[in-house]
N, C-alpha and C. Protein backbone atom coordinates (compact mmCIF):
# COMPACT_ATOMS: atom_id res chain seq x y z
N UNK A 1 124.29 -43.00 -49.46
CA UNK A 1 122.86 -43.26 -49.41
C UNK A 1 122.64 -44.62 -48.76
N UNK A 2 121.58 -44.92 -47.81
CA UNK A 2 121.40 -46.06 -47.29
C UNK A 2 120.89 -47.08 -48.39
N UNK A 3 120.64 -48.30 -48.08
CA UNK A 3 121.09 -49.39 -48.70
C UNK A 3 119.35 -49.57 -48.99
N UNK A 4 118.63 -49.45 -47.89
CA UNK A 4 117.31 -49.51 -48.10
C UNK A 4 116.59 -48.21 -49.04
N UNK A 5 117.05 -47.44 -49.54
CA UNK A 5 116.83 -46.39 -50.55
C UNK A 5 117.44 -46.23 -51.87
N UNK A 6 117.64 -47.81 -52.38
CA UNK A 6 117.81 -48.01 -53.66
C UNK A 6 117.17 -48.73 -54.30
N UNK A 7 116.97 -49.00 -55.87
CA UNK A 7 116.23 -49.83 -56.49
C UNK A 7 117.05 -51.42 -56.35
N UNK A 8 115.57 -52.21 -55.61
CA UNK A 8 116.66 -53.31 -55.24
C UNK A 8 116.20 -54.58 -56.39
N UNK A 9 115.33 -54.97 -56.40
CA UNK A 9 114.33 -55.61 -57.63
C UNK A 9 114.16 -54.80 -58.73
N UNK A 10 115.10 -55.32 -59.47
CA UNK A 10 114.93 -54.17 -60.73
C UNK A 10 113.50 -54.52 -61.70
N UNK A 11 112.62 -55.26 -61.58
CA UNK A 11 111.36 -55.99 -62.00
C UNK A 11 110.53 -55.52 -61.28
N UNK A 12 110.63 -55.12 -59.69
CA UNK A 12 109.47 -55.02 -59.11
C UNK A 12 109.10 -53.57 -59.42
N UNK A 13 107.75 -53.56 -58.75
CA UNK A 13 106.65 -52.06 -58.20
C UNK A 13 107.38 -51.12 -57.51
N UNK A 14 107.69 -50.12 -57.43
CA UNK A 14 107.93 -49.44 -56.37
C UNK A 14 107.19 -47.63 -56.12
N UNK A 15 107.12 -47.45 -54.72
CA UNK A 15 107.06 -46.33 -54.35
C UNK A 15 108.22 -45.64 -54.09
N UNK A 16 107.72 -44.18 -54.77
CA UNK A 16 108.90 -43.02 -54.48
C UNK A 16 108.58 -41.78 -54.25
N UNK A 17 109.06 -41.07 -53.92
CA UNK A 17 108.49 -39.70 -53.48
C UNK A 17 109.91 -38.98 -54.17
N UNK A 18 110.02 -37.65 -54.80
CA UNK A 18 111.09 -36.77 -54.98
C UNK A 18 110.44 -35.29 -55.06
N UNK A 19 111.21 -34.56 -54.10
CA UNK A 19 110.90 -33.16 -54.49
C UNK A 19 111.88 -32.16 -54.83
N UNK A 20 111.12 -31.15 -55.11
CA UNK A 20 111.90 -29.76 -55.96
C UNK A 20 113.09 -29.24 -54.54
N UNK A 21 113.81 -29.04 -55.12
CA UNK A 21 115.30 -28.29 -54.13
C UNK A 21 114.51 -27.11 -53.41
N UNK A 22 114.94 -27.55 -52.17
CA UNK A 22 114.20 -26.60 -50.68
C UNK A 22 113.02 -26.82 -50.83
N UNK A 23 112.39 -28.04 -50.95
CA UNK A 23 110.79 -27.60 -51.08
C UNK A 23 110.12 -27.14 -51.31
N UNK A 24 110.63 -26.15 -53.15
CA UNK A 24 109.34 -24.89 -53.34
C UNK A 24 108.77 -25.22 -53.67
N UNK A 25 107.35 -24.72 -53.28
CA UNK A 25 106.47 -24.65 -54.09
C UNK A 25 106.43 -24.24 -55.69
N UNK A 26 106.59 -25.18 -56.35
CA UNK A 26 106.54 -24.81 -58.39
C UNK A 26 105.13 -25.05 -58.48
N UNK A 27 104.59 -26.33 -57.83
CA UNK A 27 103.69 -26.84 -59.05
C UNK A 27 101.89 -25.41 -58.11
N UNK A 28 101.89 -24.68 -58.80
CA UNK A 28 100.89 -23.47 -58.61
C UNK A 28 100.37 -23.03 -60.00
N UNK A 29 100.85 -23.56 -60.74
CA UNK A 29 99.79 -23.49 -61.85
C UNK A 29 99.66 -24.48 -62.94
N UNK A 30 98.78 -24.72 -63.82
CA UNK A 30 98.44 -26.03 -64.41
C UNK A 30 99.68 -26.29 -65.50
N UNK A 31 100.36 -25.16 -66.12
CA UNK A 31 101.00 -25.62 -66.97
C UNK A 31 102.23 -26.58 -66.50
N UNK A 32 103.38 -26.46 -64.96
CA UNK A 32 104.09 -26.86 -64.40
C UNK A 32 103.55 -28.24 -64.15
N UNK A 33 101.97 -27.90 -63.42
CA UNK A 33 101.73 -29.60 -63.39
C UNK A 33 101.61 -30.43 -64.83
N UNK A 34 101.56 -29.70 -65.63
CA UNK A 34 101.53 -30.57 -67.31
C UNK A 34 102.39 -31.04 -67.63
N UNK A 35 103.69 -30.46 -67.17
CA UNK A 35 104.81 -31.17 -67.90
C UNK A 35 105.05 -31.93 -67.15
N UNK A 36 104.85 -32.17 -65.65
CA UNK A 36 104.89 -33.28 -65.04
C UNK A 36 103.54 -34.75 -65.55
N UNK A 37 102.74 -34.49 -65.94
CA UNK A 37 101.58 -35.06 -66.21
C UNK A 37 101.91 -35.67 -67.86
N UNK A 38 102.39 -34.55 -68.58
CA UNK A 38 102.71 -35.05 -70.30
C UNK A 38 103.82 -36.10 -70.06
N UNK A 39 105.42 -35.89 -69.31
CA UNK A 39 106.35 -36.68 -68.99
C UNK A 39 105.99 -38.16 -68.54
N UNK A 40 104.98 -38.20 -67.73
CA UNK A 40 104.64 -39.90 -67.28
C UNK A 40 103.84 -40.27 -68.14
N UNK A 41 102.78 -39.14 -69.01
CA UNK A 41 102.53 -39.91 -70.19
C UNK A 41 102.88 -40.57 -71.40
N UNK A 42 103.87 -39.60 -71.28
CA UNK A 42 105.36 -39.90 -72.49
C UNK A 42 105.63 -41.14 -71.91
N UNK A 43 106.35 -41.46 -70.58
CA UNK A 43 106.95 -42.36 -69.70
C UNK A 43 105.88 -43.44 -69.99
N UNK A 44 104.80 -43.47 -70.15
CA UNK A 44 103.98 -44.86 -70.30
C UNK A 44 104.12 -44.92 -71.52
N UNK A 45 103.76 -44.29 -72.54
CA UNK A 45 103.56 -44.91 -73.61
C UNK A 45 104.56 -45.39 -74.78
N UNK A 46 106.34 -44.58 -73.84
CA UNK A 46 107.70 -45.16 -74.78
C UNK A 46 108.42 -45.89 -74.39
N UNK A 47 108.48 -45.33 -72.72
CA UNK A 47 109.23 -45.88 -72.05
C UNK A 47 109.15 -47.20 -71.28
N UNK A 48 108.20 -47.64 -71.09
CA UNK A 48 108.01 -48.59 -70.63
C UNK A 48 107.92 -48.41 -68.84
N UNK A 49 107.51 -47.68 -68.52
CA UNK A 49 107.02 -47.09 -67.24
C UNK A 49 105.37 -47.60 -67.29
N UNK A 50 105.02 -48.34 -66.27
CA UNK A 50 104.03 -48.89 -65.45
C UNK A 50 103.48 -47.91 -64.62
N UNK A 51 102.39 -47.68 -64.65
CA UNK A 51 102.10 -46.14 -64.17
C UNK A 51 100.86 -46.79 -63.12
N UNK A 52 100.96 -46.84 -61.58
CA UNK A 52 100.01 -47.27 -60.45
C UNK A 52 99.33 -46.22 -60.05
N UNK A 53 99.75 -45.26 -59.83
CA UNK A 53 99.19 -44.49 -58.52
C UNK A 53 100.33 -43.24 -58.80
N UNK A 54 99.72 -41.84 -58.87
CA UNK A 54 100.45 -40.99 -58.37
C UNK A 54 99.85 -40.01 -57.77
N UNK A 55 100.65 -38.34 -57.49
CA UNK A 55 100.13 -37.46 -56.65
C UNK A 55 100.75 -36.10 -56.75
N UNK A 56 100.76 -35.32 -57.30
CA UNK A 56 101.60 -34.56 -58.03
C UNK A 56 101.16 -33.05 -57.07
N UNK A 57 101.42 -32.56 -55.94
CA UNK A 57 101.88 -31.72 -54.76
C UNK A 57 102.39 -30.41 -55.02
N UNK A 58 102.12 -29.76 -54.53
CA UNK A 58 103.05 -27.79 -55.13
C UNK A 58 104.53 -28.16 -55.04
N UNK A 59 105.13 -29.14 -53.99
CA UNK A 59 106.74 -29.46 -54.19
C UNK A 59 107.23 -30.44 -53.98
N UNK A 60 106.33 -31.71 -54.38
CA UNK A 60 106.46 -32.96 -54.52
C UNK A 60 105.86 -33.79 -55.50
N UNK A 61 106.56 -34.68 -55.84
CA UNK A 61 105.58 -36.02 -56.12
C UNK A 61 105.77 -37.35 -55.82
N UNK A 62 104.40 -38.10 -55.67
CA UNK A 62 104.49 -39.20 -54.92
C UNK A 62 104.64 -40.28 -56.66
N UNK A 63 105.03 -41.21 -56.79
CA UNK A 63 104.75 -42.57 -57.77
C UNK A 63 104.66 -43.71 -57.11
N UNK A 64 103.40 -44.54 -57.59
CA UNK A 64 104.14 -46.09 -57.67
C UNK A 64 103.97 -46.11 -58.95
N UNK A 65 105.28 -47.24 -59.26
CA UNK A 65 105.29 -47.45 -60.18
C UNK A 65 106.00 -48.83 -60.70
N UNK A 66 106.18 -49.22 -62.55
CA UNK A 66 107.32 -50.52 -62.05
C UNK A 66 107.64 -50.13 -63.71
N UNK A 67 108.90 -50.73 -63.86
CA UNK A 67 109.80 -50.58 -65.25
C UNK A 67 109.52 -52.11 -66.32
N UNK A 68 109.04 -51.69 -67.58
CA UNK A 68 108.85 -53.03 -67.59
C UNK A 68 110.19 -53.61 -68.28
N UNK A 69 111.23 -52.33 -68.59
CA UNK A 69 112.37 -52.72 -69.08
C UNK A 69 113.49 -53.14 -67.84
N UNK A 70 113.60 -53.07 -66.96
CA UNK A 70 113.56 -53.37 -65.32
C UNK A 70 115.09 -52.51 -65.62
N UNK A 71 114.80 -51.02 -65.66
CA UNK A 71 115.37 -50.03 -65.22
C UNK A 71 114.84 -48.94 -64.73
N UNK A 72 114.35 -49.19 -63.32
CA UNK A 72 113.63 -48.15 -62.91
C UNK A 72 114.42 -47.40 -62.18
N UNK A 73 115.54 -47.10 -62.03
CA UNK A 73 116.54 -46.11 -61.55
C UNK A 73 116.55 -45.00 -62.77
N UNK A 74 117.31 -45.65 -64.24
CA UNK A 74 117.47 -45.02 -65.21
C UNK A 74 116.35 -44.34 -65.71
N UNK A 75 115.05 -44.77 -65.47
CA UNK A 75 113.64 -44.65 -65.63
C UNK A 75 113.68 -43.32 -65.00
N UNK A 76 113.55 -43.23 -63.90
CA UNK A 76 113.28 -42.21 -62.78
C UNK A 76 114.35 -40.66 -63.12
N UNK A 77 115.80 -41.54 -63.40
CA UNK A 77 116.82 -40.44 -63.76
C UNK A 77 116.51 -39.73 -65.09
N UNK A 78 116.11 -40.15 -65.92
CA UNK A 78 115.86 -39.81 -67.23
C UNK A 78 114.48 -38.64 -66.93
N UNK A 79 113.27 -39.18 -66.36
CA UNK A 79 112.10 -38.36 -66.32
C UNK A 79 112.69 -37.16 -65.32
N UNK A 80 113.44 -37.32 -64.36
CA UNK A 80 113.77 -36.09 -63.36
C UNK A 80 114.46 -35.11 -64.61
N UNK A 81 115.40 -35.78 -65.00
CA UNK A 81 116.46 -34.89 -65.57
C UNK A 81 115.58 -34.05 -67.00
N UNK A 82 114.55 -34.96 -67.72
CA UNK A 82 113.88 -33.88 -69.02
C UNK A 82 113.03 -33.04 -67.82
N UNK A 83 112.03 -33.33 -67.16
CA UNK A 83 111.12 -32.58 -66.28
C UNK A 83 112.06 -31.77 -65.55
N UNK A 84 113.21 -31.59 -64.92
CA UNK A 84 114.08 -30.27 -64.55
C UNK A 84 113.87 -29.33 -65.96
N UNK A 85 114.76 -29.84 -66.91
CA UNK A 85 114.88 -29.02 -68.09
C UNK A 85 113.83 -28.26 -68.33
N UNK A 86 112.64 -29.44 -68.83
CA UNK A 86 111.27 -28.15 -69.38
C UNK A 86 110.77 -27.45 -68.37
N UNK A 87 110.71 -27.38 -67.11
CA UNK A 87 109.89 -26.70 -66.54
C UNK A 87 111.17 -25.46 -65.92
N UNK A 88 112.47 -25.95 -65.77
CA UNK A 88 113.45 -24.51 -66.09
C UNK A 88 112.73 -23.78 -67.30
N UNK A 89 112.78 -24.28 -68.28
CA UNK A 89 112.12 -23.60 -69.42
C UNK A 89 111.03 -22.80 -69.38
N UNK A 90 109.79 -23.32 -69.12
CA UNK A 90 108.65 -23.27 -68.54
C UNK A 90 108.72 -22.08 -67.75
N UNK A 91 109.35 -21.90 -66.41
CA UNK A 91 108.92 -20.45 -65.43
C UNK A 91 110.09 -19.74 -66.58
N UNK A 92 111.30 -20.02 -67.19
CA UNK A 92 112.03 -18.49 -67.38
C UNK A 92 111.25 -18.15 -68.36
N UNK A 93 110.27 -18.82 -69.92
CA UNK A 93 109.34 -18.14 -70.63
C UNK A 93 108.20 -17.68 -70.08
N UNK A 94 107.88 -18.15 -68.68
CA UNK A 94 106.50 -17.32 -68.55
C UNK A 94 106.74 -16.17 -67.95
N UNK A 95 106.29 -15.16 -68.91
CA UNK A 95 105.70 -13.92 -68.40
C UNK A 95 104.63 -13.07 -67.56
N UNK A 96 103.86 -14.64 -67.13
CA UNK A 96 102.90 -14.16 -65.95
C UNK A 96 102.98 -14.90 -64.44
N UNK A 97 104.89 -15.19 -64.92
CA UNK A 97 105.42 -15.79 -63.50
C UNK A 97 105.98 -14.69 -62.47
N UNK A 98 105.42 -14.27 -61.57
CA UNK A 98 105.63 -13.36 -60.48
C UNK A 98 106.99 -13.86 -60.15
N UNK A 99 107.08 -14.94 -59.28
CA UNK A 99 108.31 -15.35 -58.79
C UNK A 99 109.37 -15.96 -59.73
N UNK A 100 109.36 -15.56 -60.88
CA UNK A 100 109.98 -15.86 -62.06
C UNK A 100 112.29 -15.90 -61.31
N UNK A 101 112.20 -14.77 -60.90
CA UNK A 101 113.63 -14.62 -60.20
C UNK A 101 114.56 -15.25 -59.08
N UNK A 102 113.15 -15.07 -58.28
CA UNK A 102 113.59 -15.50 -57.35
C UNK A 102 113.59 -16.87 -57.55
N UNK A 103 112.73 -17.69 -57.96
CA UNK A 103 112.71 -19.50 -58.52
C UNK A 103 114.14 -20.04 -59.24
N UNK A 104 114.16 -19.14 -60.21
CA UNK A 104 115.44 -18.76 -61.11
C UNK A 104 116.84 -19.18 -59.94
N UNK A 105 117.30 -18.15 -59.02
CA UNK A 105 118.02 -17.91 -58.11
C UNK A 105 118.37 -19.07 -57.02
N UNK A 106 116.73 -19.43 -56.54
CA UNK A 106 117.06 -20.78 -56.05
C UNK A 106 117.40 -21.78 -56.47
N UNK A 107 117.12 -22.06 -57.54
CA UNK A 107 118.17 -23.09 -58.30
C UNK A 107 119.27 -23.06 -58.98
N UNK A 108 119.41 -21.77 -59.15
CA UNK A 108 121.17 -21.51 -59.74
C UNK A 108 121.83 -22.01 -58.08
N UNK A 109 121.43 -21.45 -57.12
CA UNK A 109 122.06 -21.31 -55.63
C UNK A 109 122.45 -22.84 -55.53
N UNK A 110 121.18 -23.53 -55.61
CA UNK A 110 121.08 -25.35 -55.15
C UNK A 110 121.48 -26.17 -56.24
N UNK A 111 122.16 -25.46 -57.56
CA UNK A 111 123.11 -26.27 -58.38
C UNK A 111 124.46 -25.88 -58.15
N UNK A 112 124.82 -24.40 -57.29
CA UNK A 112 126.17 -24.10 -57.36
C UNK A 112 126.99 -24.89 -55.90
N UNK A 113 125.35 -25.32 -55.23
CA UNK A 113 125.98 -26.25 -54.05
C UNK A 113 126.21 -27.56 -54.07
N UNK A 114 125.65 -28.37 -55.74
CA UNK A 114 125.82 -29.74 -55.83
C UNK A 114 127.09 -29.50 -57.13
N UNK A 115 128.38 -30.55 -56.84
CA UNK A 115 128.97 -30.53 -57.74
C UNK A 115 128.77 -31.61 -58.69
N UNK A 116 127.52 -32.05 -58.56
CA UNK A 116 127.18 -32.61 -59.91
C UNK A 116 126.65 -32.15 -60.99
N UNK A 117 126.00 -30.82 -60.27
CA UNK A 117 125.14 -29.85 -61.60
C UNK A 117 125.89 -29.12 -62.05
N UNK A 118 125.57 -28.76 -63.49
CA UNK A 118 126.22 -27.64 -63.98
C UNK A 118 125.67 -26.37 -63.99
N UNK A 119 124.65 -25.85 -63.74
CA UNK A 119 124.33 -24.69 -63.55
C UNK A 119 123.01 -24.86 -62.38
N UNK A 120 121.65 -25.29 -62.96
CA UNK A 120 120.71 -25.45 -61.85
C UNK A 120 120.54 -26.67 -61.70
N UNK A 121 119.84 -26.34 -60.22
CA UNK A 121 119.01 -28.02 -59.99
C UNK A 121 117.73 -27.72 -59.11
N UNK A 122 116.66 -28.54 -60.02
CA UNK A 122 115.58 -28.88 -59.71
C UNK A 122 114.97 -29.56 -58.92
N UNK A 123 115.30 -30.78 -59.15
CA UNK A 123 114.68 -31.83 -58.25
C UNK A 123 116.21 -31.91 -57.01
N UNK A 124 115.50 -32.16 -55.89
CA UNK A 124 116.43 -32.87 -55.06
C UNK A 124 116.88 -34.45 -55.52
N UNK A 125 118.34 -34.58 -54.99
CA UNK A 125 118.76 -35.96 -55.76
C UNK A 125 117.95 -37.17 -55.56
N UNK A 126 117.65 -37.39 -54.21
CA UNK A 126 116.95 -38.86 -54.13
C UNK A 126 115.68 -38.78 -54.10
N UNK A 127 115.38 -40.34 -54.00
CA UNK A 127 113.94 -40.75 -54.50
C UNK A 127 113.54 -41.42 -53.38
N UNK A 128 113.99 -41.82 -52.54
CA UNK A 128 113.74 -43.05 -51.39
C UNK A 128 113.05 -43.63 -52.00
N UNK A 129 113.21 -45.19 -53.14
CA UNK A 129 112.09 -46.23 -53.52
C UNK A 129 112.10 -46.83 -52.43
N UNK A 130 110.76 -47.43 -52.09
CA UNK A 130 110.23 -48.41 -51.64
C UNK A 130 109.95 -49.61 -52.53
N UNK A 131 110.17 -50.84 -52.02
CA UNK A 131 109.54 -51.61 -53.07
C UNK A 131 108.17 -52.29 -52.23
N UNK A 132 107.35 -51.94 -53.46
CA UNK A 132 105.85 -52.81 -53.29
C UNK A 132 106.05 -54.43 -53.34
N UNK A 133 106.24 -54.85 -51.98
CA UNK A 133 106.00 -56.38 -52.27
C UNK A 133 105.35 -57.21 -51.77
N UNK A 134 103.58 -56.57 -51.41
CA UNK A 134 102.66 -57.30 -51.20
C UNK A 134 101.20 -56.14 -51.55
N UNK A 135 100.20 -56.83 -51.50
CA UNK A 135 99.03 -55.96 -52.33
C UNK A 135 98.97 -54.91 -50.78
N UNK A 136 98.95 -55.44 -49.72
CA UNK A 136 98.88 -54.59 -48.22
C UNK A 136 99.86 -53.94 -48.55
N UNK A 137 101.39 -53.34 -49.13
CA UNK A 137 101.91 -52.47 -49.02
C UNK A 137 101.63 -51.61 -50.19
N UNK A 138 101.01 -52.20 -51.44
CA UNK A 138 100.38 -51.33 -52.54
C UNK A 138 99.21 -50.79 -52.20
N UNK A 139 98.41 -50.56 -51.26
CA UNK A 139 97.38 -50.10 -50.67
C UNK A 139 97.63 -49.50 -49.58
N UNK A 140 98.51 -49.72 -48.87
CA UNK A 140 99.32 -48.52 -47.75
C UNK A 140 99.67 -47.29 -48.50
N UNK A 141 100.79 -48.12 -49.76
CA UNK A 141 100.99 -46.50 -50.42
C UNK A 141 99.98 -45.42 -51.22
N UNK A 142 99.20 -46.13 -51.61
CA UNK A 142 97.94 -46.09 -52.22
C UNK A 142 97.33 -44.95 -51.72
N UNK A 143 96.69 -45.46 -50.06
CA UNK A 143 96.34 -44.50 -49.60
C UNK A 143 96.84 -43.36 -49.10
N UNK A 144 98.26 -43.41 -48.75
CA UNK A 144 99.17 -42.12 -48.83
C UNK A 144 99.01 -41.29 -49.40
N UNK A 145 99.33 -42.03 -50.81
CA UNK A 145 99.70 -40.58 -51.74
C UNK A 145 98.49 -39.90 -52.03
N UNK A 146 97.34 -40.84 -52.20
CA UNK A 146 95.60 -40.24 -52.32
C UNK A 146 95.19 -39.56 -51.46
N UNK A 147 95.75 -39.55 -49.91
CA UNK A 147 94.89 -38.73 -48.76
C UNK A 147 96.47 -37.29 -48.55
N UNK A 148 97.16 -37.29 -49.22
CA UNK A 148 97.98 -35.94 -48.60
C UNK A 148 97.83 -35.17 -49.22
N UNK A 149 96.87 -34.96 -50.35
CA UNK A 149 96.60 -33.25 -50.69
C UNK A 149 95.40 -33.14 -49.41
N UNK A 150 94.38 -34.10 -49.10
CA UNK A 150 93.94 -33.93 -48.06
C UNK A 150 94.36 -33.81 -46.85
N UNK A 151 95.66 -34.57 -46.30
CA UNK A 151 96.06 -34.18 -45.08
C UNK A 151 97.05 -32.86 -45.00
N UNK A 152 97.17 -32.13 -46.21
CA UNK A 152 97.89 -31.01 -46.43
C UNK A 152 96.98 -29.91 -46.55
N UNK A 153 95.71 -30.47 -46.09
CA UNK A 153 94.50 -29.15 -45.92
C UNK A 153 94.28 -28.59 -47.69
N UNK A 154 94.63 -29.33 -48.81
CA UNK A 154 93.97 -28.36 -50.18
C UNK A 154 92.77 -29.23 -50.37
N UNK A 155 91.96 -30.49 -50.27
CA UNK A 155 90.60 -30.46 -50.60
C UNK A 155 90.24 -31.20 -49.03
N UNK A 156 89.03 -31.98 -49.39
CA UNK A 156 88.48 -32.59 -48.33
C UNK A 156 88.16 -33.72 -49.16
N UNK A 157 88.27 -34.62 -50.21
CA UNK A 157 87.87 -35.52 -50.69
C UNK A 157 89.43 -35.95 -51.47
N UNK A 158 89.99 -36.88 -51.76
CA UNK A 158 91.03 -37.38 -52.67
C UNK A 158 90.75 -37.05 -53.96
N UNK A 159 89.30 -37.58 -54.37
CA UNK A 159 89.18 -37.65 -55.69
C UNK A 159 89.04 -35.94 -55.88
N UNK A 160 88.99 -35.39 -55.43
CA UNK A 160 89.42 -33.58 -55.62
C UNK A 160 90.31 -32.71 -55.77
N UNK A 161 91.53 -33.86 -55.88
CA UNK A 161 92.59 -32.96 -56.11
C UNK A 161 92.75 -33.44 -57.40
N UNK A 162 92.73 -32.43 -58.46
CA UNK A 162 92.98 -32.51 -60.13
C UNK A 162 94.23 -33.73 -60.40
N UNK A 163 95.40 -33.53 -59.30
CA UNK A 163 96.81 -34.31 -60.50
C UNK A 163 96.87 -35.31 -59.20
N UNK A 164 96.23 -36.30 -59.51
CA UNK A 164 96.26 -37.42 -58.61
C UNK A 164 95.31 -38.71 -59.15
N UNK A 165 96.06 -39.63 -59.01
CA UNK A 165 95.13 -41.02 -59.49
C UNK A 165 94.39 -41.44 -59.26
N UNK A 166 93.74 -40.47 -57.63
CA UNK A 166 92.26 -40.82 -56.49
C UNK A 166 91.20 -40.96 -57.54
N UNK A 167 91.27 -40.37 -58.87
CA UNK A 167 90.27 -39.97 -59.28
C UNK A 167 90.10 -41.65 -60.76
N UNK A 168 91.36 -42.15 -60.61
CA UNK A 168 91.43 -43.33 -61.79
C UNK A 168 90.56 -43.87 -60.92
N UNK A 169 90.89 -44.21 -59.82
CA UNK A 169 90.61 -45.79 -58.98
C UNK A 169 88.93 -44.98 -58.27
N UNK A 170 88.42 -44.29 -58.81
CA UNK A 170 87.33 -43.73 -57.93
C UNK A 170 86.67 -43.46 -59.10
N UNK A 171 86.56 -44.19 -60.26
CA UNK A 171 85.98 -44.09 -61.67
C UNK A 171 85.49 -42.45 -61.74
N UNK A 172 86.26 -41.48 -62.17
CA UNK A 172 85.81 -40.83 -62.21
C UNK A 172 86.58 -40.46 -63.74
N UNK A 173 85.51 -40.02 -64.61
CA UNK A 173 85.67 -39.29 -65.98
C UNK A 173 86.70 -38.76 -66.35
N UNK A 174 87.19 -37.86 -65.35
CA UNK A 174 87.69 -36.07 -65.07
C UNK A 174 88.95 -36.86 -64.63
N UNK A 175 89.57 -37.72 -64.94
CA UNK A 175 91.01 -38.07 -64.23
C UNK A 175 91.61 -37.18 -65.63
N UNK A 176 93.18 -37.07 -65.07
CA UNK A 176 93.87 -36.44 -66.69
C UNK A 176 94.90 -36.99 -67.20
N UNK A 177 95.36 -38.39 -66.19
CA UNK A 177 96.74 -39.09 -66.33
C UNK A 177 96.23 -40.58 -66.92
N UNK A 178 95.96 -41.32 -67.84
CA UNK A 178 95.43 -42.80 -67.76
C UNK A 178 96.43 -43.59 -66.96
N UNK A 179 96.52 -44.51 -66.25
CA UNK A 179 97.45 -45.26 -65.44
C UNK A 179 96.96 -46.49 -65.69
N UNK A 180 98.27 -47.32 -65.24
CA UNK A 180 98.07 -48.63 -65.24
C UNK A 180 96.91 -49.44 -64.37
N UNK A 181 96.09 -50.14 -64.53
CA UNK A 181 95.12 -50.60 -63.31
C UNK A 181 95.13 -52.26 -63.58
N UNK A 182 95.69 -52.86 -64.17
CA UNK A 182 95.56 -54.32 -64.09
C UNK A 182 96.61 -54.55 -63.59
């Protein structure tokens, strides 16, 4: 892994992006985005996860974020690794999951090709952090992660996409994640 795609300031902010193995699309219905949404809430309120800005995508998600225990590697590894688990969980109990098999399949496939997994894998391994180290690069990422459900054609406004923080920083009621804002 390159040198610039690790946590280098273990104190600072950072941006990260990680997605699901081959890019599927999971997050298509609200309960998948919940356990991503309950996990960073968990993540703020035990872990000590600093919660800026996120963006939660059919096969991505964007964070900034910062550790206040200044392990934001272990931070990140810990939330990937329960959020694989429950939401494995998650599509093999739902019974009104169409692609229940085939989802299944792709990740038995993309754990039997990493020899670090033991059976599936969910998330792809890396995270590419960025570190935030000026308010101009916390507002670059800012607006990233807020305008790509829009530049991915699903609304026409930021604050319109349900699992996204457009809606903290755009005072709006109807947000569903509380995040950090001071």
């Amino acid at each position: 892994m390159s040198r610039k795609y690790k946590f280098g300031e273990k104190s600072g902010a950072y941006f990260i992006s990680f997605a699901t193995v081959f890019w599927i699309d999971v997050f298509t219905r609200d309960d998948y985005f919940c356990c991503i949404t309950e996990a960073l809430d968990y993540c703020r309120k035990n872990k000590g996860m600093e919660l800026y800005g996120y963006c939660i995508m059919p096969s991505h998600v964007h964070l900034i974020f910062r550790s206040s225990l200044n392990d934001p590697s272990g931070l990140i590894r810990d939330f990937k690794g329960f959020t694989a688990r429950k939401l494995l969980k998650a599509i093999t109990e739902n019974s009104q999951e169409s692609r229940k098999e085939w989802l299944l399949w792709m990740f038995s496939h993309a754990g039997k090709k990493n020899s670090n997994v033991k059976s599936m894998q969910f998330w792809q391994q890396n995270n590419k952090p960025i570190e935030i180290w000026s308010l101009k690069v916390f507002e670059q990422k800012l607006n990233y992660i807020h305008n790509n459900p829009v530049a991915s054609g699903f609304v026409l406004n930021p604050v319109d996409w349900k699992f996204s923080s457009a809606r903290n920083y755009g005072d709006d009621d109807q947000s569903i994640l509380e995040i950090d804002l001071n």
